[in-house]
Protein backbone atom coordinates (compact mmCIF):
# COMPACT_ATOMS: atom_id res chain seq x y z
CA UNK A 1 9.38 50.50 -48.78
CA UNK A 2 7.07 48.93 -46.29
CA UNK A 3 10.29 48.21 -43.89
CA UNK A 4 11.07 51.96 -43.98
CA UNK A 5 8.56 53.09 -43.17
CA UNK A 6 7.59 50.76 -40.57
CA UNK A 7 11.29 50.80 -38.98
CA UNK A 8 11.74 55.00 -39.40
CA UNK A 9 8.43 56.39 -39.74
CA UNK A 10 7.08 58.39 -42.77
CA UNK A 11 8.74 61.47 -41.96
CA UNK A 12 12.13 59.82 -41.77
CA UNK A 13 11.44 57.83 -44.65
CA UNK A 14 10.31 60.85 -47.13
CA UNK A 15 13.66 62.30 -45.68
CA UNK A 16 15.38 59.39 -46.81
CA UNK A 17 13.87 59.12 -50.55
CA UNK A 18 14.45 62.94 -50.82
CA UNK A 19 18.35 62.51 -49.93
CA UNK A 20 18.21 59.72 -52.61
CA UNK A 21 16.62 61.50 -55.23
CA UNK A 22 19.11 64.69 -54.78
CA UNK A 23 21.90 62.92 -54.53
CA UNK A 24 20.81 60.49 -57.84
CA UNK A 25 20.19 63.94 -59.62
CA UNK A 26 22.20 66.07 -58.98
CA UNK A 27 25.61 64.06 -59.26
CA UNK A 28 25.15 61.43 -61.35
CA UNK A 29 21.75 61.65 -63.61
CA UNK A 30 22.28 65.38 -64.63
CA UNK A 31 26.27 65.66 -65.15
CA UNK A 32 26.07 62.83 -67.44
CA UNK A 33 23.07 63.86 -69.02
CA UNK A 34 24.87 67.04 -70.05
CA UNK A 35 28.55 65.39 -71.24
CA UNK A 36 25.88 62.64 -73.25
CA UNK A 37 24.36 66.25 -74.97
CA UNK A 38 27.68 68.02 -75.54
CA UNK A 39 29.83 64.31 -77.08
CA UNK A 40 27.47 65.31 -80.30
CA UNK A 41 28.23 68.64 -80.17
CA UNK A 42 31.61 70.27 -82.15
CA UNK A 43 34.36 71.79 -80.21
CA UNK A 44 34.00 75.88 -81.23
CA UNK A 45 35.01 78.72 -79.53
CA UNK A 46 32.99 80.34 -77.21
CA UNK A 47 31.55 83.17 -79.87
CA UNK A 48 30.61 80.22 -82.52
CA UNK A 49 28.92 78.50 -79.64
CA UNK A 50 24.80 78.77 -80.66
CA UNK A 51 25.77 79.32 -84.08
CA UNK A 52 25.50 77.73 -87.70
CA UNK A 53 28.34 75.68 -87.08
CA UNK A 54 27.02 74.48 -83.64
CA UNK A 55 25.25 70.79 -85.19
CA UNK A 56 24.98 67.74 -83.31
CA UNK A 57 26.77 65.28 -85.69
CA UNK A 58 28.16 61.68 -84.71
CA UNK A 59 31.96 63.53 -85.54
CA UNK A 60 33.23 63.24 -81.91
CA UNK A 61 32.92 59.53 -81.79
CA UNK A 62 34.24 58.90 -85.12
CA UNK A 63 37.34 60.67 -83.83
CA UNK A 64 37.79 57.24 -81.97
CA UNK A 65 37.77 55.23 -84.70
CA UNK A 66 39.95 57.17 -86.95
CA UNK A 67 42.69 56.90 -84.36
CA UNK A 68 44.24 53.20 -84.42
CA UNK A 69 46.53 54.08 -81.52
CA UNK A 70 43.34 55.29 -79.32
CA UNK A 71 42.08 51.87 -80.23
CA UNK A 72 45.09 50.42 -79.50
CA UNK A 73 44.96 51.63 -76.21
CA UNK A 74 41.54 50.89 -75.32
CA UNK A 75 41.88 47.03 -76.49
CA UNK A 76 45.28 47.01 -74.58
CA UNK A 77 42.77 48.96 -71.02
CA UNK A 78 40.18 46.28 -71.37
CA UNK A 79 43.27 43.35 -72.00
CA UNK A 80 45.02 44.37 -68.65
CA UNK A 81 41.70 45.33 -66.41
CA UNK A 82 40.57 41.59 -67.32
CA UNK A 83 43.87 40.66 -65.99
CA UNK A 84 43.34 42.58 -62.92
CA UNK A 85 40.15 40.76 -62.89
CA UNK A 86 41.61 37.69 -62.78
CA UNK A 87 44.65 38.21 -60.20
CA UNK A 88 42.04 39.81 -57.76
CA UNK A 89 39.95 36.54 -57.87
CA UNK A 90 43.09 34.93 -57.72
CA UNK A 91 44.01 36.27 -54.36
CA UNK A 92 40.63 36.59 -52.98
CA UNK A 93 38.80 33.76 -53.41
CA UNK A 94 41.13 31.61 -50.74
CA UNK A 95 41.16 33.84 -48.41
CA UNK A 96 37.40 34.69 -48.26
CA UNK A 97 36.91 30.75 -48.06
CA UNK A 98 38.93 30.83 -44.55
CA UNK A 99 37.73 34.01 -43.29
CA UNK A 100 34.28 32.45 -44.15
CA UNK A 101 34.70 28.48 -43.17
CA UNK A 102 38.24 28.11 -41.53
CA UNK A 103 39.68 30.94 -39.21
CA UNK A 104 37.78 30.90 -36.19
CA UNK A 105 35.83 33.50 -34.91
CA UNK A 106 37.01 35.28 -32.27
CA UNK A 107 40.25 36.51 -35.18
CA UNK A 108 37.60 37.45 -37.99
CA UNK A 109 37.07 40.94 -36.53
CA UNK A 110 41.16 41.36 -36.37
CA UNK A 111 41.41 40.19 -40.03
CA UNK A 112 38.76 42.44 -41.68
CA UNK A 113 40.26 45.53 -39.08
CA UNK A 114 43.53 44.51 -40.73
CA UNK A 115 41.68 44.50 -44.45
CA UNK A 116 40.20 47.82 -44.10
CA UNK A 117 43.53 49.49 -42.72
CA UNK A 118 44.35 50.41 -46.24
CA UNK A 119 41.14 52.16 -47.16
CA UNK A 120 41.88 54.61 -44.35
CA UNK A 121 44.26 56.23 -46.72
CA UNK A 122 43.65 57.95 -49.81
CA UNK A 123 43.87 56.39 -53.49
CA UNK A 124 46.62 59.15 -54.21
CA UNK A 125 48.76 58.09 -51.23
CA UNK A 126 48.57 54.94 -51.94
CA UNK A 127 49.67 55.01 -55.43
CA UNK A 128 52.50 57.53 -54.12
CA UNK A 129 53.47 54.68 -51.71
CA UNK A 130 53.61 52.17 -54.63
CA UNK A 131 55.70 54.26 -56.56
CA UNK A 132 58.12 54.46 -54.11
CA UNK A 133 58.00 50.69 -53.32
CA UNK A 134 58.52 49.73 -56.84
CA UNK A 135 61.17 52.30 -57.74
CA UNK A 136 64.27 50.94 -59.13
CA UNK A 137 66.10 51.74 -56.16
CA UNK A 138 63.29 51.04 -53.68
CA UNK A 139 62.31 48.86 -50.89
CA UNK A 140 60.93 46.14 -53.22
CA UNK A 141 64.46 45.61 -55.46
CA UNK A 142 66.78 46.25 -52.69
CA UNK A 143 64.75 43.15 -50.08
CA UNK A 144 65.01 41.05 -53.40
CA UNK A 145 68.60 41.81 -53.86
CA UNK A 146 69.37 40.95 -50.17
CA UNK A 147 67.57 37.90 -49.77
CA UNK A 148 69.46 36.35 -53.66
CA UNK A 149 66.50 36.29 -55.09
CA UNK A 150 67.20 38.31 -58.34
CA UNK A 151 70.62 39.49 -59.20
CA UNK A 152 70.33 42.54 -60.89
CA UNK A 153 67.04 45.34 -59.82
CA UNK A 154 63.97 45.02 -61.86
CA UNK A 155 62.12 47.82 -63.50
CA UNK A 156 58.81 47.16 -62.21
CA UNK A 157 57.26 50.62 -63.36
CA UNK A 158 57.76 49.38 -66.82
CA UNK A 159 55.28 48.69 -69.29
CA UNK A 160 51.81 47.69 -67.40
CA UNK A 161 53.37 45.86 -64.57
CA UNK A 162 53.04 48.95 -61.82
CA UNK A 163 49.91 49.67 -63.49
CA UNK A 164 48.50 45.97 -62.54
CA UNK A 165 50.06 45.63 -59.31
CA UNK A 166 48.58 49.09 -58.36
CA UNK A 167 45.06 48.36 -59.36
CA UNK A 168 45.38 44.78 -57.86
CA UNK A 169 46.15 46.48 -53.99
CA UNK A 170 43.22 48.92 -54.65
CA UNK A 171 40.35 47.05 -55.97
CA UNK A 172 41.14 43.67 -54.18
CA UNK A 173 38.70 44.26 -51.67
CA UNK A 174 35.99 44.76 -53.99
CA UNK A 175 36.49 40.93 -55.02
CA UNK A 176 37.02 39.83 -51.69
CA UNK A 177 33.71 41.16 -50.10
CA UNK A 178 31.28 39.49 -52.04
CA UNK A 179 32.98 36.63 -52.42
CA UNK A 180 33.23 36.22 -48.78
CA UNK A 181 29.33 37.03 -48.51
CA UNK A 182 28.56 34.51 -50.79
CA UNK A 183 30.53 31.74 -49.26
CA UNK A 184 29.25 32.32 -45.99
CA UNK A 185 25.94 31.66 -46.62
CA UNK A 186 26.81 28.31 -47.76
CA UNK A 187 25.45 25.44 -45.16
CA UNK A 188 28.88 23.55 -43.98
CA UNK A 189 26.63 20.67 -43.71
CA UNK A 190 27.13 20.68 -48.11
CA UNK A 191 30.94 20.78 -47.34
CA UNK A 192 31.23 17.74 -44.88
CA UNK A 193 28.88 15.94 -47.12
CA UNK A 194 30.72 16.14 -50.15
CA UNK A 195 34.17 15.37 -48.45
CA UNK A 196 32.42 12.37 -46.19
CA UNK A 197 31.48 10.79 -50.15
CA UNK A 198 35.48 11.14 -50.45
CA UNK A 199 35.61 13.98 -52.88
CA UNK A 200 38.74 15.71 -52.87
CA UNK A 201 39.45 19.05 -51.99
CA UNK A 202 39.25 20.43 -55.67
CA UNK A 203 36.28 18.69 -56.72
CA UNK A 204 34.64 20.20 -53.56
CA UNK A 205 35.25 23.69 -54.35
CA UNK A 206 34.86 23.04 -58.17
CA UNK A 207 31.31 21.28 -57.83
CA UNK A 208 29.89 22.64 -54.57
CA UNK A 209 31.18 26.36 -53.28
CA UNK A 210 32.28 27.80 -56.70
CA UNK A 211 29.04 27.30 -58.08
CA UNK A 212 27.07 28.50 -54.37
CA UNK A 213 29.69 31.60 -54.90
CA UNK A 214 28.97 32.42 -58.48
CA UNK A 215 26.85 35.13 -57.60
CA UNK A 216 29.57 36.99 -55.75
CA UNK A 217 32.00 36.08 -57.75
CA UNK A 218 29.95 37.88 -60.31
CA UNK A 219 29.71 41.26 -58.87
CA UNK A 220 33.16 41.49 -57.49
CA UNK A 221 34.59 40.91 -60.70
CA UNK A 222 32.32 43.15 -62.27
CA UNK A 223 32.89 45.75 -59.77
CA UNK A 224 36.95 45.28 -60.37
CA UNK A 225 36.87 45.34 -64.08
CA UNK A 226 34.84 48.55 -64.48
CA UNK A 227 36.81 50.54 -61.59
CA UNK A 228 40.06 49.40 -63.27
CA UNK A 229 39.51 50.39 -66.84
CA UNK A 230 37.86 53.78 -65.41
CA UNK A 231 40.61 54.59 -63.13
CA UNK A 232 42.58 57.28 -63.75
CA UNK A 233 45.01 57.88 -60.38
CA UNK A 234 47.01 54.64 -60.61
CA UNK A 235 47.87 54.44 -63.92
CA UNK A 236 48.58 58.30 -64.40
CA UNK A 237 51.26 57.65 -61.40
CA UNK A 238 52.36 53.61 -61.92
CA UNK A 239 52.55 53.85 -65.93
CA UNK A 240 55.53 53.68 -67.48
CA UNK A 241 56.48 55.63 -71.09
CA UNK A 242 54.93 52.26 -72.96
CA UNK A 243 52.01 52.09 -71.00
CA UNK A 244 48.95 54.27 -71.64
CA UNK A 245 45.55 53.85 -70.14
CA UNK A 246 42.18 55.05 -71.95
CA UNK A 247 41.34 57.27 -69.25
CA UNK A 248 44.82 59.34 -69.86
CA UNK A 249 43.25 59.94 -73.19
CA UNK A 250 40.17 61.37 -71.84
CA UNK A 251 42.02 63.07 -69.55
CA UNK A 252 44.02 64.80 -72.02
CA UNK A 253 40.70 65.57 -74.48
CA UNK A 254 39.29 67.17 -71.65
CA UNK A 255 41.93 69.09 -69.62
CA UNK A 256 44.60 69.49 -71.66
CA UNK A 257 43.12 69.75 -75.31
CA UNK A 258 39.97 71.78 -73.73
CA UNK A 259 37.97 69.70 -75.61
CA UNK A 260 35.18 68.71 -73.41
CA UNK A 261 33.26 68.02 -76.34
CA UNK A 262 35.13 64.66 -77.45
CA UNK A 263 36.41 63.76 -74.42
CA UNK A 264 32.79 63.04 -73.48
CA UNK A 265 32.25 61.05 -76.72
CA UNK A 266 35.37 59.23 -75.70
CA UNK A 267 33.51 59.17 -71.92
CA UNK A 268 30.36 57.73 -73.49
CA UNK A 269 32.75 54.79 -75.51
CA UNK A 270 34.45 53.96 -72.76
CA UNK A 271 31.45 53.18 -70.37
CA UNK A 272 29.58 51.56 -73.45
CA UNK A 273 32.48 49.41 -74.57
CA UNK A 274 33.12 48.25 -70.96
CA UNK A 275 29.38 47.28 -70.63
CA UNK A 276 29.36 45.76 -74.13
CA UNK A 277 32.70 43.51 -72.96
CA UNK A 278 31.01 42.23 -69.50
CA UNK A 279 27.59 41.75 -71.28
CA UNK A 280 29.56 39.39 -73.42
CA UNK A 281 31.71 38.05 -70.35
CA UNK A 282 28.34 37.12 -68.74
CA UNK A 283 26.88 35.72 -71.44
CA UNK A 284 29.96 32.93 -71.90
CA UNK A 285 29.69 32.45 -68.67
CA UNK A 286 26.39 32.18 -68.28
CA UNK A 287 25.91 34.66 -65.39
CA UNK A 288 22.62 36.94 -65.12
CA UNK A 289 22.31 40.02 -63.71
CA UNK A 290 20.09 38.59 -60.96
CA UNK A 291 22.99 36.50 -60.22
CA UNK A 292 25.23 39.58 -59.57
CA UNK A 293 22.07 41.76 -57.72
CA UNK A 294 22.19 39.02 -55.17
């Protein structure tokens, strides 16, 4: 606060906090204050509404639990966003070690120009793009085919693959990020020591920047999993006939049931689950949340 104030002035500063405080009210502390109110509430048309019938009750989110195939679906959301966890890391993590410690300088603006390129365009466009890349007959199958890799096209939108690779291209760069802030910070001086004691390359990454990195690590995978299993574009356009995400079912509760009433409980599970699952996560992995606010 003292920074503010001393860097913009108390006008500028009040200005600030006010935008803050709106912005924190008005689209994210009230909205979900009323869905929280109405997930107790029944569904009732609009002239029962107020009436005798009109009880909170815990009915909405025993709904959930009374479907097996909405369970089904949400252990099969939180399976496939840990894999999209995991694949992001996979592809991150080296290259924010040589943006960070290997490519020189003068390219590093090019690369993250390059990076960002993709964030220019929507989430829907891109999704539409990846549709049409992994079509049956599209640009992916038909490069494979020349080239002899496979012999016969694959159906990529089939099951959750589409749905993975889609989230994968959209919330890589939520890994990368932090990982790359956290590995920057490390002194090289730590690297050249470790390899001048002869360590090999593994055992320098598993014993010295891994552990300097855990903190990004942390939030990037955080940020990934939760975006994943709350998105709702790419798997509504990537899924296949087998594949169902959890936020289709909220979808449907809410928009095409007209029940806003369950499809908040359902809301309400879904962000509680998800926190539940990475509470756990951290806990194996002995992460804090100070670790990830770094």
């Amino acid at each position: 606060m003292s920074d503010l104030l001393n860097r913009y002035g108390g006008l500028l500063t009040a200005i600030f906090i006010l935008l803050t405080a709106f912005w924190l009210l008005m689209l994210v502390i009230l909205p979900n204050i009323y869905l929280f109110e109405n997930s107790f509430r029944p569904y009732l048309p609009v002239n029962e509404m107020g009436g005798p019938k009109d009880v909170y009750s815990l009915n909405n989110y025993l709904t959930f639990f009374k479907s097996p195939i909405h369970m089904n679906v949400f252990v099969w959301t939180i399976i496939y966003s840990s894999l999209v966890t995991l694949i992001c890391f996979i592809i991150a993590y080296p290259l924010a070690y040589y943006m960070s410690k290997i490519a020189p300088d003068r390219i590093i603006p090019t690369l993250f120009l390059l990076l960002f390129v993709p964030l220019w365009v929507s989430e829907v466009l891109r999704s539409f793009a990846w549709f049409i890349i992994l079509a049956l007959k599209g640009p992916l199958n038909s490069t494979l085919l020349g080239l002899g890799i496979i012999e016969a096209p694959v159906r990529w939108i089939m099951g959750f693959r589409g749905v993975v690779i889609g989230l994968v291209y959209t919330y890589v760069l939520f890994m990368l990020f932090p990982i790359y802030n956290a590995i920057q910070s490390l002194d090289t001086n730590q690297i050249e020591a470790a390899e001048d004691l002869g360590s090999p390359w593994w055992r320098t990454h598993l014993r010295v920047i891994l552990p300097h990195s855990k903190p990004g690590i942390a939030s990037g995978a955080v940020m990934v999993f939760m975006l994943s299993a709350g998105s709702i574009l790419v798997p509504t356009l990537l899924a296949s006939t087998t594949s169902r995400w959890f936020t289709e079912i909220i979808q449907q509760w809410m928009f095409e049931s007209q029940d806003w009433n369950t499809g908040s409980a359902y809301a309400f599970l879904l962000l509680i689950l998800c926190t539940v699952f990475v509470s756990v996560v951290m806990r194996v992995f002995r992460v804090k949340l100070s670790d990830i606010a770094k």
